[in-house]
Protein backbone atom coordinates (compact mmCIF):
# COMPACT_ATOMS: atom_id res chain seq x y z
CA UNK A 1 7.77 65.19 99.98
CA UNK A 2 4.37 66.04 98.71
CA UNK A 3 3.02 68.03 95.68
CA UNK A 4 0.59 70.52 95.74
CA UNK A 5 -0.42 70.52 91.63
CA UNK A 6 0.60 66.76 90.80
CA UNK A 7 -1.48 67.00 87.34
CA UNK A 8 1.64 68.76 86.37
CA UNK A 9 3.09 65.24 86.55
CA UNK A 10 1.57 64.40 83.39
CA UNK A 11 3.99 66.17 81.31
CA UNK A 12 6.40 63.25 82.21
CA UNK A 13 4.56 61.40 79.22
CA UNK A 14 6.05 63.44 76.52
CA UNK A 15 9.48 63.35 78.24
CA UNK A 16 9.22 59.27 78.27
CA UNK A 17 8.16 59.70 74.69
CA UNK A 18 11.42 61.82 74.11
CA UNK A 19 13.65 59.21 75.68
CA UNK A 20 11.78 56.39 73.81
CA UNK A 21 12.52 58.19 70.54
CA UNK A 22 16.22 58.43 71.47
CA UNK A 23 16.70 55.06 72.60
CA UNK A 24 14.93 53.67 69.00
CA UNK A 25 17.05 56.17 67.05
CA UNK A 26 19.69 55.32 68.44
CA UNK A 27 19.69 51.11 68.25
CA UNK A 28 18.57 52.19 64.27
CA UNK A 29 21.60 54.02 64.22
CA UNK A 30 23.99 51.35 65.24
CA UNK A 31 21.82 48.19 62.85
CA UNK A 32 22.60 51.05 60.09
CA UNK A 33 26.43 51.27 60.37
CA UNK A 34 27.08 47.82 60.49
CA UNK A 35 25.61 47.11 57.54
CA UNK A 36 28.66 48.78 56.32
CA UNK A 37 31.09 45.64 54.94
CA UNK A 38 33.71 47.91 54.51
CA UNK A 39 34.96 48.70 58.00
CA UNK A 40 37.65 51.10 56.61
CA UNK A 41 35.32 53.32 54.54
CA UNK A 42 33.15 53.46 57.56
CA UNK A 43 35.84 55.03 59.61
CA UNK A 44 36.56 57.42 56.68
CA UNK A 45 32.70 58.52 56.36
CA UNK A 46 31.93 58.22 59.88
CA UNK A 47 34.80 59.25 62.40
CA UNK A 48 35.29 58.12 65.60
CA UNK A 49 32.21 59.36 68.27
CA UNK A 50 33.25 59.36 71.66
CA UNK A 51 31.61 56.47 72.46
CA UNK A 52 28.71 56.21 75.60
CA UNK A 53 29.89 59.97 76.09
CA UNK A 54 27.82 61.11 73.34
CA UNK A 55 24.72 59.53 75.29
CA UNK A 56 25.07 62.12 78.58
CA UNK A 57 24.30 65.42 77.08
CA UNK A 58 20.94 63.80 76.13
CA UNK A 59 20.45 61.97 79.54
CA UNK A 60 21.21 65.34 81.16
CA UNK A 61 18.58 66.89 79.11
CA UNK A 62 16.31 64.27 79.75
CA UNK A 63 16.94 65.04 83.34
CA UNK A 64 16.33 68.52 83.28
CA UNK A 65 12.95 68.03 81.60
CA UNK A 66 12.27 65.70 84.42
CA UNK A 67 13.09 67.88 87.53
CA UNK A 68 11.04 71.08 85.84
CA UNK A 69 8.09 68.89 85.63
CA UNK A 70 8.46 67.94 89.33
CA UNK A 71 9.16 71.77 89.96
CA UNK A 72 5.77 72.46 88.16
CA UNK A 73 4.22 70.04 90.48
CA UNK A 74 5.01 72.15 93.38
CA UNK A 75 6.60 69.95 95.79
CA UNK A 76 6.75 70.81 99.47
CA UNK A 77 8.78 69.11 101.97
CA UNK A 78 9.14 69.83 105.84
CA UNK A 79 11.44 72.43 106.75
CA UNK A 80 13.04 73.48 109.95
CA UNK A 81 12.14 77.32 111.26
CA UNK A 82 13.98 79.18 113.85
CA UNK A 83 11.66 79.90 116.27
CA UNK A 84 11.24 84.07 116.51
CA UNK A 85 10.45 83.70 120.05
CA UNK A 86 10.61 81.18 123.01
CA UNK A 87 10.59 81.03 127.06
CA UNK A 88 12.79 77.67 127.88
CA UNK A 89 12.93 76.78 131.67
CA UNK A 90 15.75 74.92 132.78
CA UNK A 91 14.92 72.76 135.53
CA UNK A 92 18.19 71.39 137.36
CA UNK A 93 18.04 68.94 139.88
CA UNK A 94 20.62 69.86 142.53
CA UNK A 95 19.34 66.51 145.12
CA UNK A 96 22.75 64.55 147.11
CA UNK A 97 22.41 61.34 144.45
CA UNK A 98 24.28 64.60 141.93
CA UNK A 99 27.26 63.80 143.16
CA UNK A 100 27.01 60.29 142.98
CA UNK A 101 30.26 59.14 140.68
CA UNK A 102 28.92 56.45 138.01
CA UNK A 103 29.31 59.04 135.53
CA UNK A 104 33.07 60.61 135.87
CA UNK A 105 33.84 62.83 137.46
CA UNK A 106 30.46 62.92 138.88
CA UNK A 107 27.02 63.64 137.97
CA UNK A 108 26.61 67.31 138.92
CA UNK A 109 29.68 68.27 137.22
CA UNK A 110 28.89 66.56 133.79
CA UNK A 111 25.25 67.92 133.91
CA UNK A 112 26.33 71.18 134.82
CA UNK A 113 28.60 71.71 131.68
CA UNK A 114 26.12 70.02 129.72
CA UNK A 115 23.48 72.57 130.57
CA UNK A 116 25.86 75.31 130.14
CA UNK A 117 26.26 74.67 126.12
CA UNK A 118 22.88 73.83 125.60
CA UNK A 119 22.39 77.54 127.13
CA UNK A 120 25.06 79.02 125.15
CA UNK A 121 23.55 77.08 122.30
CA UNK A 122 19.91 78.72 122.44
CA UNK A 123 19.06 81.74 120.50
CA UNK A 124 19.72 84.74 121.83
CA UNK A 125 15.84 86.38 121.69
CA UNK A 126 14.86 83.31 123.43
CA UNK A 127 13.95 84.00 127.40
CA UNK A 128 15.49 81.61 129.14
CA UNK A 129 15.39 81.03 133.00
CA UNK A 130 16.89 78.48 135.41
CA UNK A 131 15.03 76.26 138.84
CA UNK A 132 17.22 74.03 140.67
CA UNK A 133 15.37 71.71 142.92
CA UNK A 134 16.52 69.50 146.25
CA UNK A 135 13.99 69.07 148.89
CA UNK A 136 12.61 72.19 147.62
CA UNK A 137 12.32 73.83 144.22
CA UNK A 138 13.28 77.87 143.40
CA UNK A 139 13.63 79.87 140.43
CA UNK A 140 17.35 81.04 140.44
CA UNK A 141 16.73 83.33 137.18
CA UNK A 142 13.85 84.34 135.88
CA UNK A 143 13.02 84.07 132.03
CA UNK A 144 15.56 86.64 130.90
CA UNK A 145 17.34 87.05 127.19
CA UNK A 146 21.04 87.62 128.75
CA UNK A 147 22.29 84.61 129.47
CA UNK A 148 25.03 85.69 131.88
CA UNK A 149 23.20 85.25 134.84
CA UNK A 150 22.11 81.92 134.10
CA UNK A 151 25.47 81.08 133.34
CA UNK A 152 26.55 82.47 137.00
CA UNK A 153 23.63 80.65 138.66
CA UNK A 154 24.80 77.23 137.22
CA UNK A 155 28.07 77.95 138.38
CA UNK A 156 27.11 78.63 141.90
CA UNK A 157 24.52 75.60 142.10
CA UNK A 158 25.60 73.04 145.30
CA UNK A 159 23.67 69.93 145.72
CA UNK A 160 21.31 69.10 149.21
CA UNK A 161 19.25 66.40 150.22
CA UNK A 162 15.72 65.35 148.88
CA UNK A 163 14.51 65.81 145.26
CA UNK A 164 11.34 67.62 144.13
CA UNK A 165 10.63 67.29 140.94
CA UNK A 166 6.51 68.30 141.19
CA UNK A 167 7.69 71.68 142.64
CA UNK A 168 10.22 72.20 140.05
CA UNK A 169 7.64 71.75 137.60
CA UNK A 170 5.35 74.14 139.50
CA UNK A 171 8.12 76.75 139.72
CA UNK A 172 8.72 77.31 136.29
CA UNK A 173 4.99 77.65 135.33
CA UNK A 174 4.97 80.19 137.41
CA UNK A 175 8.10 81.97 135.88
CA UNK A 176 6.52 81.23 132.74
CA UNK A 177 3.28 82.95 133.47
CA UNK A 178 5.27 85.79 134.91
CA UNK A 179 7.22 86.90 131.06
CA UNK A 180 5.57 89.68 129.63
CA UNK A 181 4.95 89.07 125.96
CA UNK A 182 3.26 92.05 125.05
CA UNK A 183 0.04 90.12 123.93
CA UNK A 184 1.78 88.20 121.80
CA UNK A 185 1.39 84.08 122.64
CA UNK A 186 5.18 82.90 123.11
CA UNK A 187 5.54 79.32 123.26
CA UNK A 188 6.67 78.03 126.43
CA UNK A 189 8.97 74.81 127.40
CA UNK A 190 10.13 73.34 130.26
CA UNK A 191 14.07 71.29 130.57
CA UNK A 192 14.24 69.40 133.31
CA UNK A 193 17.02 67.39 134.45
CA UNK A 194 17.11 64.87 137.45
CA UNK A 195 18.32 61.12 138.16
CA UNK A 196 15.82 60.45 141.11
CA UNK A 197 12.08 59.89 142.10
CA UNK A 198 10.21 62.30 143.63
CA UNK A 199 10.89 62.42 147.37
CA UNK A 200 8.98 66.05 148.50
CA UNK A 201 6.51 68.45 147.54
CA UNK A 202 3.58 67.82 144.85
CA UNK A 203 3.54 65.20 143.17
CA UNK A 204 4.59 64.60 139.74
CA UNK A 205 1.27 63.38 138.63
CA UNK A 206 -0.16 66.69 139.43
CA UNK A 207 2.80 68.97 137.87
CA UNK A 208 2.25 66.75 134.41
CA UNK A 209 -1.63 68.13 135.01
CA UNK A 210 -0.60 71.60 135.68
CA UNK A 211 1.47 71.69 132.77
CA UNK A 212 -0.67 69.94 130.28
CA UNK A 213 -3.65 72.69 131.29
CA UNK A 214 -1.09 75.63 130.22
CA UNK A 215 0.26 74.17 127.26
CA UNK A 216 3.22 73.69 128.04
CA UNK A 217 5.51 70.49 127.13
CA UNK A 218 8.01 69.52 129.65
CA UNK A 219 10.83 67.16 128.55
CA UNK A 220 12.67 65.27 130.68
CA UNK A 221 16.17 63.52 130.57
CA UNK A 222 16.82 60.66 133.27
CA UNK A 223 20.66 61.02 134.10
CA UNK A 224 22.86 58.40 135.64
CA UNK A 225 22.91 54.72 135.86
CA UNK A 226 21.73 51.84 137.85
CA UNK A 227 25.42 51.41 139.80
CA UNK A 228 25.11 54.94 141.21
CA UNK A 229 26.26 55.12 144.68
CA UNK A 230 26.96 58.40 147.04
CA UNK A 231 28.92 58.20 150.51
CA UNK A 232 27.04 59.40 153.76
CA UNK A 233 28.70 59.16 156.93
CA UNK A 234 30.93 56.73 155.43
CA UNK A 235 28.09 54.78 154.04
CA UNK A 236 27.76 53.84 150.62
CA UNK A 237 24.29 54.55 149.26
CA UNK A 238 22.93 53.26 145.73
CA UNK A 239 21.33 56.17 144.13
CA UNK A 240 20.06 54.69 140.70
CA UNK A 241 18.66 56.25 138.16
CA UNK A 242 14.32 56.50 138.15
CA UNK A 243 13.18 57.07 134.77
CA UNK A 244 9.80 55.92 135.09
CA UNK A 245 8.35 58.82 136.96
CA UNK A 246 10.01 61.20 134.28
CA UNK A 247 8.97 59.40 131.11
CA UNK A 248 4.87 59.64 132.42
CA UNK A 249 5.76 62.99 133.21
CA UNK A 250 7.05 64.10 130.07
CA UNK A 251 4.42 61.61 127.76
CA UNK A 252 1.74 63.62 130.18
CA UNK A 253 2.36 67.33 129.51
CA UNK A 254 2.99 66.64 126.06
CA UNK A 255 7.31 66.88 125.76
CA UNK A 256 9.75 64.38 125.14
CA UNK A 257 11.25 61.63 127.41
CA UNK A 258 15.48 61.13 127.10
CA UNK A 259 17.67 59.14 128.74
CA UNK A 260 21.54 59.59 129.48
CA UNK A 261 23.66 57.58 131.17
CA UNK A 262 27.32 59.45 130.24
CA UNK A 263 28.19 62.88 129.94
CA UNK A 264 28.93 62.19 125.94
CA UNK A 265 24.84 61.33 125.95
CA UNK A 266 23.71 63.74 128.00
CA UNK A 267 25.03 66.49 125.46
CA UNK A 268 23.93 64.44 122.52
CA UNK A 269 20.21 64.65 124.17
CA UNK A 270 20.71 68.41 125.30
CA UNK A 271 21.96 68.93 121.36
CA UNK A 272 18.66 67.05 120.15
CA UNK A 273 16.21 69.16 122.61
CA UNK A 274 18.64 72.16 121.39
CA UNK A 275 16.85 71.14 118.06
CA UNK A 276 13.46 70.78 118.60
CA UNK A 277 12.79 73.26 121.10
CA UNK A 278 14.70 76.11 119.03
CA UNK A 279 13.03 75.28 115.96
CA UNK A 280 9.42 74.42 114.57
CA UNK A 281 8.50 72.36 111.33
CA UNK A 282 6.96 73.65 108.81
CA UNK A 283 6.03 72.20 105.41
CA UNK A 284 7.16 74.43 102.21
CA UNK A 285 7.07 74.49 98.72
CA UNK A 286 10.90 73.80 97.97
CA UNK A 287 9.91 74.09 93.53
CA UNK A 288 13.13 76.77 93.18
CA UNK A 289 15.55 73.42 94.27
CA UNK A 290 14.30 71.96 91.16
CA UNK A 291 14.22 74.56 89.12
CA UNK A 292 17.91 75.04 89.92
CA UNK A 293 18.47 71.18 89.53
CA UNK A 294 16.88 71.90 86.38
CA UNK A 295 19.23 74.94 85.05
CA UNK A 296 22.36 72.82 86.35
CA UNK A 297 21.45 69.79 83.72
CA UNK A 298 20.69 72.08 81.44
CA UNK A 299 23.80 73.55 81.50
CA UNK A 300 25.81 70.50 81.66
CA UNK A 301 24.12 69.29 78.80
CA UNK A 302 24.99 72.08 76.79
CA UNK A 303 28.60 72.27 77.99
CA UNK A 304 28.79 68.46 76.69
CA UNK A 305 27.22 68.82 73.52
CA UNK A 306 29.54 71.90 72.37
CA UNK A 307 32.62 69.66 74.16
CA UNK A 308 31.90 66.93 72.07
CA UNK A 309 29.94 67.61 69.20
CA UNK A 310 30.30 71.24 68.88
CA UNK A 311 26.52 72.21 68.88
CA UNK A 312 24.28 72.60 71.13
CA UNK A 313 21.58 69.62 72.22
């Protein structure tokens, strides 16, 4: 939290002053009554207070001075914004090592429903479009608002051999470049999933440039572990995860770099992209929160006051 008018702050001095006066009134107070030797009398002339009760209506008006002051400071704080607009490109990598089985029932499945929430879970003006890449990369859907037909395309994904990731990349700028926006600049992002190096096409280096030049992040979530294995021809074949390719591809083109080696991750990371890619940060003056604070202690400083004392503070 920052404040925009912290000269404001010096108002605090007379509110210490208050509370200094309070706390020397009342230790004068209490030297006074016990000066008293005859305790009986002094229960006659002075009944029963209710104790460290009689102390809160004060402290609560003490607080309320406290949190206007900080209210008159103008405090901001940063704030999450739905995003208005937004073209999100799902990338899917549909390569053989999907099916391998290290995380149950398999990869392809898990990532699947995994992608399928986090595209139920975008907002609906978004444009949203879906690549799955093998040995070669396509766009399924283009950037569309209805999500139903990137919903069907997931469903009728089927993995193949090889694993382009450059291409993928590639692809979706292209979709990207292809929305209409009516003049308006949309800001662009790019989702791509895969647990394997690049085996075909352009290179990754050279996607990471591509998208860098356009502005457009690309974050990337390395799925599977280091035990994968897939069957061919009765062969087992380790398939293990390569992050290293995906983290210098998301750290080039400016997104963010995940790694999930469950299905239980892989939706926590597809929750937390969810986040940041549906919303941007913005810093705003949040004074009406203590202004509020303020009206709540002032309140409950009254309401204590009449409780116990019958007056107001």
């Amino acid at each position: 939290m920052t404040l925009l008018s912290p000269v404001w702050l010096l108002l605090l001095v007379p509110v210490a002053l208050i509370a200094v006066t309070y706390v020397v009134m009342s230790l004068r107070r209490s030297a006074y009554a016990v000066r008293f030797s005859n305790l009986d009398l002094l229960d006659k002339v002075a009944p029963r207070r209710p104790g460290w009760r009689r102390h809160l209506p004060a402290a609560a008006l003490l607080g309320m001075f406290v949190v206007m002051v900080v209210g008159f400071a103008r405090p901001t704080a940063e704030v999450q914004v739905p995003r208005e607009r937004a073209t999100i490109m799902v990338a899917f990598d549909v390569s053989a090592s999907m099916d391998a089985t290290d995380v149950a029932p398999d990869r392809f499945t898990v990532a699947r429903e995994a992608a399928r929430q986090f595209v139920e879970g975008l907002p609906e003006r978004f444009n949203l479009g879906l690549v799955s890449f093998s040995g070669q990369a396509s766009v399924a859907v283009p950037p569309t608002t209805d999500r139903g037909p990137v919903l069907d395309a997931l469903e009728r994904l089927t993995t193949a051999s090889g694993t382009a990731i450059g291409e993928a990349v590639f692809q979706s700028l292209q979709a990207i470049e292809q929305v209409d926006t009516q003049d308006e600049p949309v800001p662009a992002h790019i989702v791509l999933l895969s647990d394997g190096a690049n085996t075909s096409g352009r290179t990754v280096t050279d996607a990471a440039q591509a998208a860098a030049s356009r502005g457009v992040p690309v974050t990337t979530i390395a799925y599977g572990t280091q035990e994968g294995v897939i069957e061919v021809q009765g062969r087992e074949i380790p398939v293990p995860v390569d992050g290293p390719a995906l983290r210098t591809l998301a750290e080039t083109a400016g997104g963010g770099f995940y790694e999930a080696a469950s299905g239980g991750e892989l939706q926590a990371v597809y929750d937390d992209i969810g986040s940041s890619v549906g919303y941007r940060t913005e810093r705003q003056e949040i004074w009406m929160w203590f202004v509020a604070a303020g009206l709540v202690l002032a309140a409950l400083a009254a309401a204590g006051s009449m409780l116990w004392f019958s007056r107001l503070p």
